[in-house]
PDB file of N, CA and C in Angstrom:
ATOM      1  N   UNK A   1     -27.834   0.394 -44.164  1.00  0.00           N
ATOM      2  CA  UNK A   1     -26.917  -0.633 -44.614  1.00  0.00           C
ATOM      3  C   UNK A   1     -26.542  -1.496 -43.409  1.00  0.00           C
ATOM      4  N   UNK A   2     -26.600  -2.940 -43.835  1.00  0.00           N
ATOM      5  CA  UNK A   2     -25.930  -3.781 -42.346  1.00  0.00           C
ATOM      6  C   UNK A   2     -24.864  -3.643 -42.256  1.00  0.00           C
ATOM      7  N   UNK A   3     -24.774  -4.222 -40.728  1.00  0.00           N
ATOM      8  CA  UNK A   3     -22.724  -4.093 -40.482  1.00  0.00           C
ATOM      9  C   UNK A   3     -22.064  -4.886 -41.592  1.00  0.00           C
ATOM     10  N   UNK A   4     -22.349  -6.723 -42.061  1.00  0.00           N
ATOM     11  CA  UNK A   4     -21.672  -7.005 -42.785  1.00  0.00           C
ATOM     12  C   UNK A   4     -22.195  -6.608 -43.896  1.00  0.00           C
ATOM     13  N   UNK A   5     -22.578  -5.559 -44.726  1.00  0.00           N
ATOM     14  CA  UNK A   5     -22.141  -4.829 -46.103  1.00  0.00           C
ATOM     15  C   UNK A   5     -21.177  -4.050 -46.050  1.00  0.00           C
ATOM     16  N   UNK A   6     -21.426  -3.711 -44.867  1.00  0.00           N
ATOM     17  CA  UNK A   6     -20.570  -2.000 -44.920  1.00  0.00           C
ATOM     18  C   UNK A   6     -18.884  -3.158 -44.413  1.00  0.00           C
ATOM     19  N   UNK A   7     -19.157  -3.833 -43.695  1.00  0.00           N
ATOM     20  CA  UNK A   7     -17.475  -4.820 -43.844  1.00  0.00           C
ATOM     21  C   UNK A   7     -17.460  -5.260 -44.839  1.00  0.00           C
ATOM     22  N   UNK A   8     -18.316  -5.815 -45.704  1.00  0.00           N
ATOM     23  CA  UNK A   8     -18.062  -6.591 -47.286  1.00  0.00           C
ATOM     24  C   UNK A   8     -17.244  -5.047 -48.307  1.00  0.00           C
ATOM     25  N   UNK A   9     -18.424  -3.880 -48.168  1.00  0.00           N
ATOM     26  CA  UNK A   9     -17.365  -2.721 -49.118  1.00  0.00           C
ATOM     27  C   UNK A   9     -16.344  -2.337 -48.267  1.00  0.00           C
ATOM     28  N   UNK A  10     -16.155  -2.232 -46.920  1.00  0.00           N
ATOM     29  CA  UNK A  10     -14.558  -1.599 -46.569  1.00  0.00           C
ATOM     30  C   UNK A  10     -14.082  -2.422 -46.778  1.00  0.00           C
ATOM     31  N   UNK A  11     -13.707  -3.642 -46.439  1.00  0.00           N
ATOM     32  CA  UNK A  11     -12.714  -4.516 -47.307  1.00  0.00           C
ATOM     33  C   UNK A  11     -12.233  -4.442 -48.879  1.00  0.00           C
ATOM     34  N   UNK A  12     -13.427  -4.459 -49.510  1.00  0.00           N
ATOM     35  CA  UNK A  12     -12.942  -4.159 -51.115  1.00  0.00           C
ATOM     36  C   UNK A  12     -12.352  -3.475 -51.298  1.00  0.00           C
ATOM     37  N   UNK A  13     -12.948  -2.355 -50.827  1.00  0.00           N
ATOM     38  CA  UNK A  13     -12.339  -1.061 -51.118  1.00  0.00           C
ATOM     39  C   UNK A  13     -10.800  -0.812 -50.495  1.00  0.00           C
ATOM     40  N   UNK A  14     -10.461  -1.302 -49.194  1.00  0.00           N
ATOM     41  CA  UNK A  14      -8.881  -1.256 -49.204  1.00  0.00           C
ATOM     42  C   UNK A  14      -8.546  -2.659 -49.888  1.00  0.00           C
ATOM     43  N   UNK A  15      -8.651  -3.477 -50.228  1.00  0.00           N
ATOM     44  CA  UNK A  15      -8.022  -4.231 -51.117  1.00  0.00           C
ATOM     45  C   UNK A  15      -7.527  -4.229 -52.337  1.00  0.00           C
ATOM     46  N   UNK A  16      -8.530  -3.276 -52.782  1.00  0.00           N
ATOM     47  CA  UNK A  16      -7.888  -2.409 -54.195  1.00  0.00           C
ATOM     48  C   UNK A  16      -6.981  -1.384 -54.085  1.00  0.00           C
ATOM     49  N   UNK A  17      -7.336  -0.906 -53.198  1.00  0.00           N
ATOM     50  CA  UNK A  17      -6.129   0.607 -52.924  1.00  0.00           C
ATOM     51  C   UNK A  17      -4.535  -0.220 -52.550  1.00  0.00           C
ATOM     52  N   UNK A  18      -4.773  -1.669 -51.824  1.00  0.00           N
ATOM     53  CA  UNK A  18      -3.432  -2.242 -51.267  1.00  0.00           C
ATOM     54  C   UNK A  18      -2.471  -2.595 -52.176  1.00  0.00           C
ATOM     55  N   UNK A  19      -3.398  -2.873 -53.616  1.00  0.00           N
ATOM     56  CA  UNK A  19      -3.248  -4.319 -54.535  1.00  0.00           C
ATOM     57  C   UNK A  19      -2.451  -2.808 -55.454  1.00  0.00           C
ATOM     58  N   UNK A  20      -3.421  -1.517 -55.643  1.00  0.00           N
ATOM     59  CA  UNK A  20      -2.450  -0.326 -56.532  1.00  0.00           C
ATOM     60  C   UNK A  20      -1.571   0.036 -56.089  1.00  0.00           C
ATOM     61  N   UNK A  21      -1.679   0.096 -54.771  1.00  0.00           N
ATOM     62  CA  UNK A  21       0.063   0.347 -53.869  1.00  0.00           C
ATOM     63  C   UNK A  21       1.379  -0.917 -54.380  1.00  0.00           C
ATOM     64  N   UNK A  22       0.410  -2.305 -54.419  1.00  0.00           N
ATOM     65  CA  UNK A  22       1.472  -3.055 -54.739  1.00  0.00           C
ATOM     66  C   UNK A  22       2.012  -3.388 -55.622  1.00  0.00           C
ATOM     67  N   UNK A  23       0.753  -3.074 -57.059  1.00  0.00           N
ATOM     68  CA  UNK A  23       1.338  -2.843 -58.375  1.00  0.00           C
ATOM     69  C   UNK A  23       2.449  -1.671 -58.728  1.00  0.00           C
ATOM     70  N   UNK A  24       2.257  -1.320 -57.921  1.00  0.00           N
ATOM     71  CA  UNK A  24       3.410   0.114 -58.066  1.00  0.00           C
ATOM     72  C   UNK A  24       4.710  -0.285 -57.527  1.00  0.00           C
ATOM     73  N   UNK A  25       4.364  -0.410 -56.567  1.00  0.00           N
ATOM     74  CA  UNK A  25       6.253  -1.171 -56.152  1.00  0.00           C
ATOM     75  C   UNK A  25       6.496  -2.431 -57.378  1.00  0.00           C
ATOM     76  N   UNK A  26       5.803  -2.742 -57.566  1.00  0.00           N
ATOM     77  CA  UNK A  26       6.547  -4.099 -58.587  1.00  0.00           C
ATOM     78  C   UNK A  26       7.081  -3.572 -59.489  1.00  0.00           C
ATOM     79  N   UNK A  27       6.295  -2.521 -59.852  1.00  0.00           N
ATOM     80  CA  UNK A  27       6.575  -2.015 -61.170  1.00  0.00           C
ATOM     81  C   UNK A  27       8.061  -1.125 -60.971  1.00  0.00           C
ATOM     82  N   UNK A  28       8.062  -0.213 -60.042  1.00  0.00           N
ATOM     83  CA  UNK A  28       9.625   0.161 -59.332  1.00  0.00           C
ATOM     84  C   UNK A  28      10.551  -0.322 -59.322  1.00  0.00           C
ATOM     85  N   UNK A  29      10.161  -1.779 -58.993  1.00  0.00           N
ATOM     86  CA  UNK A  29      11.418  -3.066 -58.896  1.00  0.00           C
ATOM     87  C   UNK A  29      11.596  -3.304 -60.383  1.00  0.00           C
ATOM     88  N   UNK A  30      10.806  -3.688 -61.223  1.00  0.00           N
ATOM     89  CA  UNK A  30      11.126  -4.160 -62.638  1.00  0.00           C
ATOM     90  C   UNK A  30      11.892  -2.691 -63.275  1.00  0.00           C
ATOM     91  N   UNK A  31      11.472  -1.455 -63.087  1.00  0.00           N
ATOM     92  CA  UNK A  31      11.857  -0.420 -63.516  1.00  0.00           C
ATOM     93  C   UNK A  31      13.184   0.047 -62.798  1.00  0.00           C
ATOM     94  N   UNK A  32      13.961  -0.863 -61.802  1.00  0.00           N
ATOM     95  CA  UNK A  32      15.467  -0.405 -60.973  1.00  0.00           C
ATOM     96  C   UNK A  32      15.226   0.698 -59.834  1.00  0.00           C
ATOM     97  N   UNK A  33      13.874   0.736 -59.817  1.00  0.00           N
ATOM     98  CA  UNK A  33      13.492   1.929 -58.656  1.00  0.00           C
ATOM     99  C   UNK A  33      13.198   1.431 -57.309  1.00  0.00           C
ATOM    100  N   UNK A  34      13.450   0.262 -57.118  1.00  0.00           N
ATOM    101  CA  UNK A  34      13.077  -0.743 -55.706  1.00  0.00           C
ATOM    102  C   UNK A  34      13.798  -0.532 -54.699  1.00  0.00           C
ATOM    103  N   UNK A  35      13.619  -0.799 -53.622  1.00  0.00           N
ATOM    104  CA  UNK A  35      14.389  -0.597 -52.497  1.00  0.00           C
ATOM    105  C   UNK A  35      14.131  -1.315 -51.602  1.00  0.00           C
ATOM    106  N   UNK A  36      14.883  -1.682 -50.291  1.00  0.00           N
ATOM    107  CA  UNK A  36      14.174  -2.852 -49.296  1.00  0.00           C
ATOM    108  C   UNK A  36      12.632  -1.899 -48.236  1.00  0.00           C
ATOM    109  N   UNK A  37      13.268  -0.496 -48.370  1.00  0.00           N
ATOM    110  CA  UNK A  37      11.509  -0.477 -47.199  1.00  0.00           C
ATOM    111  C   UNK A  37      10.737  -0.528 -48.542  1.00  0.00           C
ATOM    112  N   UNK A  38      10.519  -0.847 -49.340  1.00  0.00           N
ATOM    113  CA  UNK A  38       9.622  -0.454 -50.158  1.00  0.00           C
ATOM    114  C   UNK A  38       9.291  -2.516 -50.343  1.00  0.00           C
ATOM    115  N   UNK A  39      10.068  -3.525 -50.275  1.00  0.00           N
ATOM    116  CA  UNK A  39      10.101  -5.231 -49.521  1.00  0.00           C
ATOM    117  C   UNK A  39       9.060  -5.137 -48.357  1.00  0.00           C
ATOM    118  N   UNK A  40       9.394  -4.532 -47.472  1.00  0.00           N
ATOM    119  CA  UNK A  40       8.732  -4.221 -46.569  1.00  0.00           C
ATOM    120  C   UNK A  40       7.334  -3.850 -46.679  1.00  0.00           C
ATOM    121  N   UNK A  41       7.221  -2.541 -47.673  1.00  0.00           N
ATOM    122  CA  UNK A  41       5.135  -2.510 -47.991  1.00  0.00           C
ATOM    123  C   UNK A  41       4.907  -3.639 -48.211  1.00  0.00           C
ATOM    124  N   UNK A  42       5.627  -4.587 -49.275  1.00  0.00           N
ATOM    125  CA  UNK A  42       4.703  -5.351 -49.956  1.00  0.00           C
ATOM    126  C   UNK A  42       4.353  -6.645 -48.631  1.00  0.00           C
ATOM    127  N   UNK A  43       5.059  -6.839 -47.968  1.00  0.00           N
ATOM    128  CA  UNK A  43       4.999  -7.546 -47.107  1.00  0.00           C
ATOM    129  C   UNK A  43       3.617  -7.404 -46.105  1.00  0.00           C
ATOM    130  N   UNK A  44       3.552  -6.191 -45.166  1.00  0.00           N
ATOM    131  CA  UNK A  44       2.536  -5.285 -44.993  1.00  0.00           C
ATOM    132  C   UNK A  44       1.464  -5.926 -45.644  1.00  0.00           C
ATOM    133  N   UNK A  45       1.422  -5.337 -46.902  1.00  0.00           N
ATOM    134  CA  UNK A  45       0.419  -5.946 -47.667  1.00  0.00           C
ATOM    135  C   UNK A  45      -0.172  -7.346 -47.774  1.00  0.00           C
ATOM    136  N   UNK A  46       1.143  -8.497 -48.086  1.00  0.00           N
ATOM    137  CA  UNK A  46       0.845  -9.533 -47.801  1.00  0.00           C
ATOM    138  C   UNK A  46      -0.079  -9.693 -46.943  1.00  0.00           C
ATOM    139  N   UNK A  47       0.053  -9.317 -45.376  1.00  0.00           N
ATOM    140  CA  UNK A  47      -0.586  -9.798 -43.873  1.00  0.00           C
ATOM    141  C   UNK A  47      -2.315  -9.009 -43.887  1.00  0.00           C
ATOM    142  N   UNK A  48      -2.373  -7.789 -44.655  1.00  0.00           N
ATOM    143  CA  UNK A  48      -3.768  -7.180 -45.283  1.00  0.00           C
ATOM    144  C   UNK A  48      -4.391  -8.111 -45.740  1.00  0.00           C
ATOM    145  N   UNK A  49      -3.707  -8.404 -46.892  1.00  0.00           N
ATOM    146  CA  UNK A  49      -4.530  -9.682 -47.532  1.00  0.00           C
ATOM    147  C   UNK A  49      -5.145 -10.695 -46.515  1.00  0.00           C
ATOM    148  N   UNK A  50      -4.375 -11.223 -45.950  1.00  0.00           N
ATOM    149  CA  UNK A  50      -4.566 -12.451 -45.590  1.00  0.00           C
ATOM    150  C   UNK A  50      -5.585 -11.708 -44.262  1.00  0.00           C
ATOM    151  N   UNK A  51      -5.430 -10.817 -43.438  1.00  0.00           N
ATOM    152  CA  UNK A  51      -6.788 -10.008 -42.081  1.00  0.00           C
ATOM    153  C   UNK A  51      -8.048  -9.966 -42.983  1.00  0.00           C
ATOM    154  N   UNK A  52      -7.631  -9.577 -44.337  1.00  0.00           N
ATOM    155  CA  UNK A  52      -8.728  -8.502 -45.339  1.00  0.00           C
ATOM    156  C   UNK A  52      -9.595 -10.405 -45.664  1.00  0.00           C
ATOM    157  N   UNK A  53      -8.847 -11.130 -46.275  1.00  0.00           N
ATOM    158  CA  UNK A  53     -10.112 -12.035 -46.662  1.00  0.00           C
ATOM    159  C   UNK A  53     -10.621 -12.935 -45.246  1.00  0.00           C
ATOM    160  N   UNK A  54      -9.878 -12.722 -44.128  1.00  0.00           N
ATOM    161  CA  UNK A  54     -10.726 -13.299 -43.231  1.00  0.00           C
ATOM    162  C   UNK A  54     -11.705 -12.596 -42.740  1.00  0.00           C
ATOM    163  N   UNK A  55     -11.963 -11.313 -42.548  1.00  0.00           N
ATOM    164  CA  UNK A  55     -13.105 -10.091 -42.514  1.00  0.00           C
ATOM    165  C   UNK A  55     -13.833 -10.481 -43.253  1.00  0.00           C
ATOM    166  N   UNK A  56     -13.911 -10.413 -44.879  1.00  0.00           N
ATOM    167  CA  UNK A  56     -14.824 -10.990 -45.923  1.00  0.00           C
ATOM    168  C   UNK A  56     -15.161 -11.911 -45.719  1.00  0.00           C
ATOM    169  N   UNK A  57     -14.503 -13.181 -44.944  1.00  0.00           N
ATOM    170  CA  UNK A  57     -15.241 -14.696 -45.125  1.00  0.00           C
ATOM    171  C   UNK A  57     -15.847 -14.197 -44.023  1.00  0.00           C
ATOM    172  N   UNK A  58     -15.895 -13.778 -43.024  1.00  0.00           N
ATOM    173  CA  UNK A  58     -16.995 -13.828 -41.798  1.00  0.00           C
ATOM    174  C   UNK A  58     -18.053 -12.784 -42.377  1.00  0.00           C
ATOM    175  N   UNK A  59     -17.620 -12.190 -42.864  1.00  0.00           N
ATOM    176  CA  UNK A  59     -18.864 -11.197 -43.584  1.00  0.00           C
ATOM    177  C   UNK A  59     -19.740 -11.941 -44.127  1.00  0.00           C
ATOM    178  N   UNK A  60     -19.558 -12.066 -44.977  1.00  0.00           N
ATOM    179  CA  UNK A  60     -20.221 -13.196 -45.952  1.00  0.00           C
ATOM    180  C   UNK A  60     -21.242 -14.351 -45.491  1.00  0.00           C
ATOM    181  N   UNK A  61     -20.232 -14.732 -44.284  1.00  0.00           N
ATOM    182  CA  UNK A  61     -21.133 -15.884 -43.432  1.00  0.00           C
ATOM    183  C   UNK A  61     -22.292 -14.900 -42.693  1.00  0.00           C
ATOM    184  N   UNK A  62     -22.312 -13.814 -41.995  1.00  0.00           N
ATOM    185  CA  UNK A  62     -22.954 -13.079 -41.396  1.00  0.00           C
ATOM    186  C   UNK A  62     -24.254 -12.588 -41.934  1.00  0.00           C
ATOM    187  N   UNK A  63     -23.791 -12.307 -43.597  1.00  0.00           N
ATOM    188  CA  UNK A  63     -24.927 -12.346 -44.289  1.00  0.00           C
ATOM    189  C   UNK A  63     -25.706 -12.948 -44.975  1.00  0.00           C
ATOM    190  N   UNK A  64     -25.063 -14.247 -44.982  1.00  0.00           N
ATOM    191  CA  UNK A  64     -25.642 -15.334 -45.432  1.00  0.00           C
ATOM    192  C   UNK A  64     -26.487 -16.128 -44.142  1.00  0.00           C
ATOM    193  N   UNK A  65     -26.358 -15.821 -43.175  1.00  0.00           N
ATOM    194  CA  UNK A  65     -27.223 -16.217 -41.816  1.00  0.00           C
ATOM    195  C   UNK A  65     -28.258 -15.375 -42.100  1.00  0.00           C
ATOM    196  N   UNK A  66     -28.313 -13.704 -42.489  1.00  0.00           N
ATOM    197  CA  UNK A  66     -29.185 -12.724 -42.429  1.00  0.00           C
ATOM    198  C   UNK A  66     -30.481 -13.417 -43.781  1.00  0.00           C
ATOM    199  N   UNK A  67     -30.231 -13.953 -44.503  1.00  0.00           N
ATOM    200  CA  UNK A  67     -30.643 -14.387 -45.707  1.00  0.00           C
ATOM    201  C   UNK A  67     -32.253 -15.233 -45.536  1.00  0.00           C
TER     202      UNK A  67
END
């Protein structure tokens, strides 16, 4: 497997695990179970996102050079 596949699936793959972490706190908050460190994951998360799709866009480009 090349380096950018194996960065194209580790990215996915924590992006989904980030995105079920963050569906869960929302759901906490709508359900009265929220709290501020729990503001804090989602935040966390936010800054994932935003590392996680710049990994993918250079991935992508990496393998689209390989092409």
């Amino acid at each position: 497997m090349k380096q950018s596949d194996l960065i194209i699936n580790e990215t996915i793959d924590l992006a989904e695990r980030y995105m079920s972490i963050t569906e869960q706190i929302l759901e906490d908050f709508k359900n009265g179970n929220g709290n501020l460190n729990k503001l804090f994951l989602i935040k966390f998360n936010i800054k994932f996102y935003t590392i996680g799709v710049y990994a993918l866009k250079t991935a992508m480009e990496e393998k689209i050079k390989e092409m």
